[in-house]
N, C-alpha and C. Protein backbone atom coordinates (compact mmCIF):
# COMPACT_ATOMS: atom_id res chain seq x y z
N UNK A 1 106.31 103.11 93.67
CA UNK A 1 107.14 102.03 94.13
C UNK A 1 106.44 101.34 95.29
N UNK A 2 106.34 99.82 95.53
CA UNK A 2 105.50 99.45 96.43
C UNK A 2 106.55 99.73 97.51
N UNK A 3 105.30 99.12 98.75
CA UNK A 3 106.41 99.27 100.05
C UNK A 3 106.33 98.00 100.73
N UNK A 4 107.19 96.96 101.25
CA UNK A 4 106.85 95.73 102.42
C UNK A 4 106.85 96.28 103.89
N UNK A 5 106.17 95.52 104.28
CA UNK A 5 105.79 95.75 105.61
C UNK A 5 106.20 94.62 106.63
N UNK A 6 106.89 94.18 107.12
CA UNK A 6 107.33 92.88 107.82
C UNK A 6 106.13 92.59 109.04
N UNK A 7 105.38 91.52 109.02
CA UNK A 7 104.34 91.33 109.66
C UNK A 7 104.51 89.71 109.89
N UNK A 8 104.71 89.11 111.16
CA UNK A 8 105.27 87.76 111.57
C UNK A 8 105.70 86.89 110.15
N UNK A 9 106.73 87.30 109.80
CA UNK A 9 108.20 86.32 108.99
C UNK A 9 107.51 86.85 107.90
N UNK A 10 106.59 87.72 107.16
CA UNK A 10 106.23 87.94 105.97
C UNK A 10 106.28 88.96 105.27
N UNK A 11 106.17 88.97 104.14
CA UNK A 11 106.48 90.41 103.73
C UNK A 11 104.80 90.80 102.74
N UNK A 12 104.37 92.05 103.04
CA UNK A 12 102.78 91.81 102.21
C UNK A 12 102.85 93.12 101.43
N UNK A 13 102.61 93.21 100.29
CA UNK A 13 102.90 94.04 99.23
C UNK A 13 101.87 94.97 99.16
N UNK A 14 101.90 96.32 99.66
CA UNK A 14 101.15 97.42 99.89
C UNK A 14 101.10 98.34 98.92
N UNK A 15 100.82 98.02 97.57
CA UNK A 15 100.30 99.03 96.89
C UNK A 15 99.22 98.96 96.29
N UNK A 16 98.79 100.09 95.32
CA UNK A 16 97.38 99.76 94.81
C UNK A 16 97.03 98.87 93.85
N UNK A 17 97.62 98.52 92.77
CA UNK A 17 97.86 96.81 92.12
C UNK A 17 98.58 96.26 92.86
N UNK A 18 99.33 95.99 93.98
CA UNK A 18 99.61 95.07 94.99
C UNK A 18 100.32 94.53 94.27
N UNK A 19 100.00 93.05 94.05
CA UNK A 19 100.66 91.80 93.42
C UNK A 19 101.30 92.49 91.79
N UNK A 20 100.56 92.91 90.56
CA UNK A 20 101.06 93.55 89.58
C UNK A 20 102.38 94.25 89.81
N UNK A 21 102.21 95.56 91.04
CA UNK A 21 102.90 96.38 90.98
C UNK A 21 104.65 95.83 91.24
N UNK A 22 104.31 94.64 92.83
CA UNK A 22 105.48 93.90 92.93
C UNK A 22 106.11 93.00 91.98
N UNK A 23 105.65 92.71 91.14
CA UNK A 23 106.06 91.97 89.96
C UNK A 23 106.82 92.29 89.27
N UNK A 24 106.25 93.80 88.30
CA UNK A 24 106.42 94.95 87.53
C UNK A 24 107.74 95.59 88.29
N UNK A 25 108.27 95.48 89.91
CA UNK A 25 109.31 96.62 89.97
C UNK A 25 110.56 95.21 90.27
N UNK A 26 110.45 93.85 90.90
CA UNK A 26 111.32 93.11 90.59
C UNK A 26 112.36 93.24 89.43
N UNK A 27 112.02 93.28 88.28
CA UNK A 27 112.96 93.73 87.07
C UNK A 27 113.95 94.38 87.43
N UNK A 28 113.66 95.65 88.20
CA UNK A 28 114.93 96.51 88.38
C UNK A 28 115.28 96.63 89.87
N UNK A 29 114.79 96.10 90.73
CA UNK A 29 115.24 95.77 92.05
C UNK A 29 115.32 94.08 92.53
N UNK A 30 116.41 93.77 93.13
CA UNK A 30 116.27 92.85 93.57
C UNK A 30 115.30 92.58 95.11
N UNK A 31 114.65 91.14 95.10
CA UNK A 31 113.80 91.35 96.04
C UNK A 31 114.48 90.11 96.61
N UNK A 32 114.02 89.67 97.86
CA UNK A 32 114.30 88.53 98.81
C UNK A 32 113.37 87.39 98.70
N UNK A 33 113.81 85.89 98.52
CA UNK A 33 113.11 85.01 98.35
C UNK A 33 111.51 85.20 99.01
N UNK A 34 111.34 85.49 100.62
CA UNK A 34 110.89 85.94 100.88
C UNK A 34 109.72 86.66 100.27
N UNK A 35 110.00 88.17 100.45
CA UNK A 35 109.51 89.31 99.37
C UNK A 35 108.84 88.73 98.52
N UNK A 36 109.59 87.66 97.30
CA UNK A 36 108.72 87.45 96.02
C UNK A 36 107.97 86.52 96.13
N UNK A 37 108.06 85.40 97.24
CA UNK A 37 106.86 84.59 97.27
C UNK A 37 105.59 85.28 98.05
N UNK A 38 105.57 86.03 98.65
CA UNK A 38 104.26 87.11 99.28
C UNK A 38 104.20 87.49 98.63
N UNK A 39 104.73 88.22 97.64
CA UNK A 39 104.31 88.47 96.37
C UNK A 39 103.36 87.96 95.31
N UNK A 40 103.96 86.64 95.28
CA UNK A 40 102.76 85.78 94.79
C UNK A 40 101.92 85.16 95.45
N UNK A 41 101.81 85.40 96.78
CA UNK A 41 100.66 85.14 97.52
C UNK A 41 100.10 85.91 98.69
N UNK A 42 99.50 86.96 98.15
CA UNK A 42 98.71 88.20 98.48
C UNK A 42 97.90 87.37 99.62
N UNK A 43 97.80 88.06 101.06
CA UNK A 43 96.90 88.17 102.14
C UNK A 43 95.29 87.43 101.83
N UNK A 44 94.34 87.79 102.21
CA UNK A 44 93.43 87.77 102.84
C UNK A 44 92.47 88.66 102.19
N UNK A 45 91.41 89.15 101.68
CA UNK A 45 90.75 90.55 101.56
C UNK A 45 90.60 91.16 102.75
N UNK A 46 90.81 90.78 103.48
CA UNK A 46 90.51 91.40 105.09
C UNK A 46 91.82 91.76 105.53
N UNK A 47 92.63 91.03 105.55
CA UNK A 47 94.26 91.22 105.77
C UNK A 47 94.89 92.27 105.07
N UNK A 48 94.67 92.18 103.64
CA UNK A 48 95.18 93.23 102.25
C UNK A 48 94.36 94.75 102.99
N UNK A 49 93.17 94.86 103.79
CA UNK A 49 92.55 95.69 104.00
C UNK A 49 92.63 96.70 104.92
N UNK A 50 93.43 96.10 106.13
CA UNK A 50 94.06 96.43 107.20
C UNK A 50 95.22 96.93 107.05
N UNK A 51 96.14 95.77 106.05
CA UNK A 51 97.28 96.54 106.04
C UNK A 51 97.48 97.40 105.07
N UNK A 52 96.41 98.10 104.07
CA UNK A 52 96.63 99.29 103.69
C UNK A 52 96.43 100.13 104.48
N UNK A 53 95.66 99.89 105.32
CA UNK A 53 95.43 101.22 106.51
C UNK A 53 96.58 101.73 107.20
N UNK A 54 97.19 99.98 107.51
CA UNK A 54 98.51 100.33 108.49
C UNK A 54 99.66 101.19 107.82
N UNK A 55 99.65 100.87 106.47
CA UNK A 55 100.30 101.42 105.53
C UNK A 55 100.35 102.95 105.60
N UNK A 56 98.86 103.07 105.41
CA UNK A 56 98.35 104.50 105.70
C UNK A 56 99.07 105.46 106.77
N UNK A 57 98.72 104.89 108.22
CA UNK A 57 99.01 105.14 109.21
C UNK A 57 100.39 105.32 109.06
N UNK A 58 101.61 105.04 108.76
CA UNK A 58 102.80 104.92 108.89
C UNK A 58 103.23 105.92 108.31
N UNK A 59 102.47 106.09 106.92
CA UNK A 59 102.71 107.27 105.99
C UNK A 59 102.54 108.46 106.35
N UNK A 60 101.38 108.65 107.20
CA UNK A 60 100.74 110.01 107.46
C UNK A 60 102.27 110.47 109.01
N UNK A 61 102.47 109.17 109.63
CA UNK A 61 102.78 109.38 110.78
C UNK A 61 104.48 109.95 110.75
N UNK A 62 105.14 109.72 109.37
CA UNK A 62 106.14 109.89 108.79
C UNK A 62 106.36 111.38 107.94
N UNK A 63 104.72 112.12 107.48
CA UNK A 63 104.77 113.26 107.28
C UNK A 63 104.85 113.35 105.80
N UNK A 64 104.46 112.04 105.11
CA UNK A 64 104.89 111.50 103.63
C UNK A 64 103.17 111.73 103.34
N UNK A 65 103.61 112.96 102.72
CA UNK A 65 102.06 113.25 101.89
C UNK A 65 101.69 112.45 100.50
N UNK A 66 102.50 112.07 100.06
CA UNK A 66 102.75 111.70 98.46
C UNK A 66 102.35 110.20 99.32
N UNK A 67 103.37 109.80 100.04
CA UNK A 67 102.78 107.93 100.30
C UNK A 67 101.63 107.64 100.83
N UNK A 68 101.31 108.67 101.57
CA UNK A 68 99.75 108.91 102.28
C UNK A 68 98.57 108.89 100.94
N UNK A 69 98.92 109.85 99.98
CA UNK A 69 97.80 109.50 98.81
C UNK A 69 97.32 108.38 98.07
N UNK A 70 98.68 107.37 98.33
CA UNK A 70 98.91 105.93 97.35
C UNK A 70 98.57 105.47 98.61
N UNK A 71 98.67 105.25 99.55
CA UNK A 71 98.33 104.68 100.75
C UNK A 71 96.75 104.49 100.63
N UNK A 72 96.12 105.85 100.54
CA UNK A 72 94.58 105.78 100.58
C UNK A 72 94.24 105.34 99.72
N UNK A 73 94.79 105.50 98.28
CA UNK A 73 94.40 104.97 97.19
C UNK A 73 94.45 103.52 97.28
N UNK A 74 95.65 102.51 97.80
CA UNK A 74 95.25 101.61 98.30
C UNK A 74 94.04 100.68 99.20
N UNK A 75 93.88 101.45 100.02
CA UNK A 75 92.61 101.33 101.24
C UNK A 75 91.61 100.77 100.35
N UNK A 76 91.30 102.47 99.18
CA UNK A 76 90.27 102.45 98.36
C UNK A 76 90.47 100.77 97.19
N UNK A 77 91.43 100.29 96.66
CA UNK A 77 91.25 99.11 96.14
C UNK A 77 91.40 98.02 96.48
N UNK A 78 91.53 97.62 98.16
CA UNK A 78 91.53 97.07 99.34
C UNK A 78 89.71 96.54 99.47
N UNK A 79 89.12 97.76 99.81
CA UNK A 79 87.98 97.95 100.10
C UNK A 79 86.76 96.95 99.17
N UNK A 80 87.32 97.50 97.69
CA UNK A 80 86.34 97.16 96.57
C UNK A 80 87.08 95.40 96.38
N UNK A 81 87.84 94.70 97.25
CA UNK A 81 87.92 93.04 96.89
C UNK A 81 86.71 92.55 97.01
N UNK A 82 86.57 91.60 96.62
CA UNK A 82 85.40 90.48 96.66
C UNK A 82 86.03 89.45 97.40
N UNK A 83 85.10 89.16 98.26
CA UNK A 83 85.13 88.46 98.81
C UNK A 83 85.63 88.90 100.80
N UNK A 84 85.58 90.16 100.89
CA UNK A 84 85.85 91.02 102.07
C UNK A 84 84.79 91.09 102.97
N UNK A 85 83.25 90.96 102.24
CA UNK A 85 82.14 90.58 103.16
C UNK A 85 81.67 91.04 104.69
N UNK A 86 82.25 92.22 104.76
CA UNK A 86 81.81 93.55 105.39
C UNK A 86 80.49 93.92 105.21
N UNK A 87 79.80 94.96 106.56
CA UNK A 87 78.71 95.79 106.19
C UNK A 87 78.97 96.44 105.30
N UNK A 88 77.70 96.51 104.10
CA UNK A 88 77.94 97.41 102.79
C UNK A 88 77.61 99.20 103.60
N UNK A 89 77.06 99.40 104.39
CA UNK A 89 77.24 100.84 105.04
C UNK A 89 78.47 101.05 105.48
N UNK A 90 79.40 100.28 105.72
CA UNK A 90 80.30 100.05 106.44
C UNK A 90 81.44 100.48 105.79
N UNK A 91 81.15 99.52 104.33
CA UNK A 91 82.39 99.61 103.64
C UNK A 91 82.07 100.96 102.71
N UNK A 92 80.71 101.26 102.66
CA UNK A 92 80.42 102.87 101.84
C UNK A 92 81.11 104.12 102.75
N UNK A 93 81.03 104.00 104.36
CA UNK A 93 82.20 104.70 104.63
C UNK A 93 83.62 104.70 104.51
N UNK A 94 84.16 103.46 104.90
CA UNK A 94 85.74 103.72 104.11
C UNK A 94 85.78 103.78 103.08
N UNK A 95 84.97 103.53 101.91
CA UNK A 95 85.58 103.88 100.66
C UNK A 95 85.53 105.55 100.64
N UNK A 96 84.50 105.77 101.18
CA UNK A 96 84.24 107.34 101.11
C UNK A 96 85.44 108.00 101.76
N UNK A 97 85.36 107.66 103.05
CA UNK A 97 86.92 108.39 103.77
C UNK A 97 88.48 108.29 102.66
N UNK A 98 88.51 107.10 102.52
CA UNK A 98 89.27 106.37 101.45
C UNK A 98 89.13 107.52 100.20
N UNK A 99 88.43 107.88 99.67
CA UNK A 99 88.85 108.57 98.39
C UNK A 99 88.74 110.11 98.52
N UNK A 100 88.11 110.54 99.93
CA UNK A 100 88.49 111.86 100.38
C UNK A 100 89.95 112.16 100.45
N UNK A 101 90.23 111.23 101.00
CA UNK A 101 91.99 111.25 101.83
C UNK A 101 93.15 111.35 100.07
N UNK A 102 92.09 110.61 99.00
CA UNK A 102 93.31 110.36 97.98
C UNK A 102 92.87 111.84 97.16
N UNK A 103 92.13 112.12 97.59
CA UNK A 103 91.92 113.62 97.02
C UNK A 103 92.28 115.23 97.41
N UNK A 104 92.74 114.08 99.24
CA UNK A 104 93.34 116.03 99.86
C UNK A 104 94.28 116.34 98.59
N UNK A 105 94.56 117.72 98.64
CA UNK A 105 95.67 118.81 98.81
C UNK A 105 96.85 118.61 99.35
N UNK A 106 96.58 118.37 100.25
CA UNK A 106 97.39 118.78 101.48
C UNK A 106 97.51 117.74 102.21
N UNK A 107 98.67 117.41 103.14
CA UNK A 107 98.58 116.50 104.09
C UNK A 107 97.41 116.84 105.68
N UNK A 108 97.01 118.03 105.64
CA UNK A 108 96.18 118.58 107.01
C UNK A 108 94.88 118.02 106.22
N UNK A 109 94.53 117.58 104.80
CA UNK A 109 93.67 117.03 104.17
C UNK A 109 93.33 115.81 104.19
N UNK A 110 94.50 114.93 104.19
CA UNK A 110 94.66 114.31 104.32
C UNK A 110 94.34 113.10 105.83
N UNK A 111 95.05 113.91 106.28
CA UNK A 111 95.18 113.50 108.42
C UNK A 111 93.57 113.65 108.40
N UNK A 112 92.73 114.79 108.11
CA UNK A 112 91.42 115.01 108.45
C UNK A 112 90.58 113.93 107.81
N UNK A 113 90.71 113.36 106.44
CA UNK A 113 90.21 112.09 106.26
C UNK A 113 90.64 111.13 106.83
N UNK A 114 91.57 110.89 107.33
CA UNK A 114 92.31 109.67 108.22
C UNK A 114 91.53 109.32 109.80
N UNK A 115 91.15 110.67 110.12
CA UNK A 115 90.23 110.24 111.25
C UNK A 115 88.84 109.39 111.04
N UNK A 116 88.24 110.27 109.97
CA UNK A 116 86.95 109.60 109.64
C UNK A 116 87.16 107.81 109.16
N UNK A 117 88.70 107.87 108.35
CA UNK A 117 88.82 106.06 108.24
C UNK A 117 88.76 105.57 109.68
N UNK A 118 89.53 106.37 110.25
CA UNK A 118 90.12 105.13 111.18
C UNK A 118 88.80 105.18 112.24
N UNK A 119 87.76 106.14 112.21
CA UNK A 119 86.41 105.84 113.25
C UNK A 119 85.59 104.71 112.01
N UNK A 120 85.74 104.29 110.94
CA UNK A 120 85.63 103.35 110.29
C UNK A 120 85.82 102.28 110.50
N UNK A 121 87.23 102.21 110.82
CA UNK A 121 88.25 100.83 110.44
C UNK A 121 87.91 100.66 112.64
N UNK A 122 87.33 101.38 112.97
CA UNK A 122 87.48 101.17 115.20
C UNK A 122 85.54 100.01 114.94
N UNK A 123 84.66 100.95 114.02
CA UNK A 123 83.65 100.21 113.94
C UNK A 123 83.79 98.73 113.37
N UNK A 124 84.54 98.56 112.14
CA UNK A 124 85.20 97.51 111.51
C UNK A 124 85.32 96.13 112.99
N UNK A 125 85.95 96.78 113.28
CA UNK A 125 86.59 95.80 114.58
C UNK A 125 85.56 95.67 115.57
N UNK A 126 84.47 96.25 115.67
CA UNK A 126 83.88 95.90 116.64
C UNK A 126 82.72 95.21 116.29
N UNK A 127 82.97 95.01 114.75
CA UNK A 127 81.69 93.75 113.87
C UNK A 127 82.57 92.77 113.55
N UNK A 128 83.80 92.84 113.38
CA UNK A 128 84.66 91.30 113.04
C UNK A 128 85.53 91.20 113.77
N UNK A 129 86.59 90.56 113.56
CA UNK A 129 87.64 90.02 114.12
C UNK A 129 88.65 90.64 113.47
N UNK A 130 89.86 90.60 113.86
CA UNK A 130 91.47 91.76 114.17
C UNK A 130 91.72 89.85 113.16
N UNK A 131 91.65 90.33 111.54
CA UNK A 131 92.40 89.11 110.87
C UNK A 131 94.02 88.96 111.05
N UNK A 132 94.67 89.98 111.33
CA UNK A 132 96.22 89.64 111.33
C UNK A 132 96.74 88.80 112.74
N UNK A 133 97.67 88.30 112.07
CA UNK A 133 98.71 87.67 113.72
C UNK A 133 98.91 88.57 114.14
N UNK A 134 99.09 89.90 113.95
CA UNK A 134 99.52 90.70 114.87
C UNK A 134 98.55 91.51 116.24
N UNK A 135 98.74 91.78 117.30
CA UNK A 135 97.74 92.78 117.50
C UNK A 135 97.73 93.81 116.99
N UNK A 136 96.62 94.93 117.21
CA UNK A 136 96.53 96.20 116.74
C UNK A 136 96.45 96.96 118.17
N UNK A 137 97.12 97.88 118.11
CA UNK A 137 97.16 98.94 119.20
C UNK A 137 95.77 99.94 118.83
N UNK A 138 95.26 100.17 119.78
CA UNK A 138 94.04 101.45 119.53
C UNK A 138 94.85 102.40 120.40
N UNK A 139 94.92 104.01 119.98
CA UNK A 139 95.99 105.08 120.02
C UNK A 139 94.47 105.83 120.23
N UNK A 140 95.02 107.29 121.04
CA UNK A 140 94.58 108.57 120.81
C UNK A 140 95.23 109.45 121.41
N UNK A 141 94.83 110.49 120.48
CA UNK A 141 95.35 112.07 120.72
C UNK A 141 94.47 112.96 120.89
N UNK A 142 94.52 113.51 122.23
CA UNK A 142 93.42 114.52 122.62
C UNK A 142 93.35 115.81 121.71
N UNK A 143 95.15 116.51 121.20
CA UNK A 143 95.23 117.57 120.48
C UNK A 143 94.53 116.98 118.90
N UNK A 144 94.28 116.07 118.21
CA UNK A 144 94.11 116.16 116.97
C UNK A 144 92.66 116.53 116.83
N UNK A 145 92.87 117.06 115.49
CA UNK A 145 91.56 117.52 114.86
C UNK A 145 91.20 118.53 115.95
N UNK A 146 92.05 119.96 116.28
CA UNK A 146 91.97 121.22 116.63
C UNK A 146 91.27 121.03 118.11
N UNK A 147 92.10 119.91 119.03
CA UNK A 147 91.63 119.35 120.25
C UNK A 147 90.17 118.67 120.40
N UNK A 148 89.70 118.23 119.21
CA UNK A 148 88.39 117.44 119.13
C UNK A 148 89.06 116.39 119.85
N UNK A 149 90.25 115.65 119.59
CA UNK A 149 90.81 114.18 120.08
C UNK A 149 90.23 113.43 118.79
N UNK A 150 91.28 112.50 118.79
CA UNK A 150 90.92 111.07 117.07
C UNK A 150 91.63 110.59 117.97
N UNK A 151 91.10 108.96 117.39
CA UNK A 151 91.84 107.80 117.58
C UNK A 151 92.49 107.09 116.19
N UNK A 152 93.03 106.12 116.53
CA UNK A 152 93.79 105.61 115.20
C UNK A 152 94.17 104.00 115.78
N UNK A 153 94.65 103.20 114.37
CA UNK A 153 94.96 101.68 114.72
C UNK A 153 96.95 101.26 114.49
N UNK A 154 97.23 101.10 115.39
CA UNK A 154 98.62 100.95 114.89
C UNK A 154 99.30 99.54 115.18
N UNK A 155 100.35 99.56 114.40
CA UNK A 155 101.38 98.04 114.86
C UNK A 155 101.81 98.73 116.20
N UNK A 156 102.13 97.49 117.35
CA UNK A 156 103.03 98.14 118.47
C UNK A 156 102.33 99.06 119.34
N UNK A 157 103.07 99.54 120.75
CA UNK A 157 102.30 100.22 121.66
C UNK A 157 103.21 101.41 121.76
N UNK A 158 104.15 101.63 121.08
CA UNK A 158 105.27 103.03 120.69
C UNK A 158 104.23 103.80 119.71
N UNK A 159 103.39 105.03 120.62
CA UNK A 159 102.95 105.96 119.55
C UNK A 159 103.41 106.18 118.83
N UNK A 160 102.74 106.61 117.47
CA UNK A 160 103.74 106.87 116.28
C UNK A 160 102.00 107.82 115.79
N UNK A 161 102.19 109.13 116.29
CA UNK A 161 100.80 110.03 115.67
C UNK A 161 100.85 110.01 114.47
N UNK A 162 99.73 109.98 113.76
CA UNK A 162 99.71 109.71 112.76
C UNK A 162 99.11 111.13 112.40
N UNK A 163 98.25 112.30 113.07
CA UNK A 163 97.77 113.56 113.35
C UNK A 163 98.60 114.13 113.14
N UNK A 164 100.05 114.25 113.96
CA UNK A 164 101.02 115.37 113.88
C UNK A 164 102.14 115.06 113.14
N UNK A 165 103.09 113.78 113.11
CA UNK A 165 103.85 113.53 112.66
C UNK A 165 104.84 114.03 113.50
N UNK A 166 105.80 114.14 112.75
CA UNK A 166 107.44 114.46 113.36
C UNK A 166 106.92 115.22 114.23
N UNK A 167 106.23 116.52 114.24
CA UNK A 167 105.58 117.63 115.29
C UNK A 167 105.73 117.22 116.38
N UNK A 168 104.72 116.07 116.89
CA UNK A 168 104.60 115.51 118.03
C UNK A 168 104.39 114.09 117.83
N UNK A 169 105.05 113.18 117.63
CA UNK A 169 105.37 112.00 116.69
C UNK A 169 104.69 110.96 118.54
N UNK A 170 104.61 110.86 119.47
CA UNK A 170 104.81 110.28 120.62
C UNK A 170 103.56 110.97 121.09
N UNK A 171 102.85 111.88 120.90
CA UNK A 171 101.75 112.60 121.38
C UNK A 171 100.80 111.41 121.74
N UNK A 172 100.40 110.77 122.44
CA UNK A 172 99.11 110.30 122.55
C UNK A 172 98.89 108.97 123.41
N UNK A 173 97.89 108.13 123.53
CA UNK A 173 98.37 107.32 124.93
C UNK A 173 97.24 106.10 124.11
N UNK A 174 97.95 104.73 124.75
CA UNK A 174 97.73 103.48 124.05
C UNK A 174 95.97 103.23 124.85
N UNK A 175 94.81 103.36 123.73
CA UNK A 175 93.48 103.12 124.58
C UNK A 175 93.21 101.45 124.77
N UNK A 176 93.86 100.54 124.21
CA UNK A 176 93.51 99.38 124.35
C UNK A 176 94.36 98.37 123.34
N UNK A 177 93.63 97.07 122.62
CA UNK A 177 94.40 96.49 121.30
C UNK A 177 92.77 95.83 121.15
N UNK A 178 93.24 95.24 119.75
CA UNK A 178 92.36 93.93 119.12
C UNK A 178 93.15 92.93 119.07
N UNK A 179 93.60 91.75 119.49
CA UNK A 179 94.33 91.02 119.23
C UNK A 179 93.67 90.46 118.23
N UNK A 180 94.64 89.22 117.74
CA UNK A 180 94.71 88.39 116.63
C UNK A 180 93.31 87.55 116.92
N UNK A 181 92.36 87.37 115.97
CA UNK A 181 90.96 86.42 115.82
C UNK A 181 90.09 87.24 116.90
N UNK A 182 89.91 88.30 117.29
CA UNK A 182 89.40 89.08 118.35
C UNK A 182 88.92 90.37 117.71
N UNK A 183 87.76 90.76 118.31
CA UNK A 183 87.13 92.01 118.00
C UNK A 183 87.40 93.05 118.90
N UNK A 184 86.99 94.20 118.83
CA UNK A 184 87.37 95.34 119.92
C UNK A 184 86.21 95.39 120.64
């Protein structure tokens, strides 16, 4: 089932056929004028790219192992758009993190590929520009990854760990942002 994400007055369709999938579940749900025109007009490759991550992030940070897999699996057909025009080393690591993460087990499988994206998606930003209106919060947690410390990218400056989840859902302290047309 896809998921919307409300991102300044819009709604952007986060699954792994994206546009198909929102189409395909209209039939049996009603959607909001809204909803179905983002629907038919999918983001950015750069935008679609981010906000599977954010997607990601929300999932893991919620403790949703199952949305966390479709989440990454997203990332991963995020990644492979044309026209996204990224470093190809760049994008050979998130896809790689990207299809580790859709292959954990486990959600502790999971979270552990999520670091390696998101030291991905921190380099990302510091070769382009933060495409959304929104800013992005840069987060870290000293306890994750067995007190190594990870960082992560989030909507908002209300931690929301994406490492521990419900556990310690607030664990961690805001390192900076990317704003909107801005690099880190």
């Amino acid at each position: 089932m896809p998921h919307f994400q409300r991102q300044s007055g819009r709604y952007s369709c986060l699954f792994v056929l994206g546009l198909l999938a929102c189409q395909g579940e209209s039939a049996t749900q009603p959607q909001t004028a809204s909803a179905q025109s983002a629907a038919a007009k999918p983001g950015t490759p750069a935008q679609n790219l981010v906000n599977a991550y954010i997607q990601l992030q929300t999932k893991l940070a919620k403790d949703d192992a199952a949305g966390a897999k479709s989440a990454f699996a997203g990332v991963q057909a995020a990644v492979k758009a044309a026209g996204l025009g990224i470093d190809p080393a760049l994008q050979k690591r998130i896809e790689g993190a990207a299809a580790q993460g859709a292959a954990a087990s486990n959600i502790a499988g999971a979270r552990s590929a999520f670091a390696a994206l998101s030291d991905a998606f921190l380099a990302l930003f510091q070769a382009t520009e933060n495409p959304l209106k929104d800013s992005l919060t840069v987060a870290s947690c000293p306890m994750a990854l067995d007190n190594k410390g990870a960082k992560w990218l989030q909507l908002g400056e209300k931690i929301q760990n994406p490492y521990f989840g419900s556990e310690m859902l607030t664990c961690g302290s805001v390192d900076g942002a990317v704003k909107p047309g801005k690099k880190l």
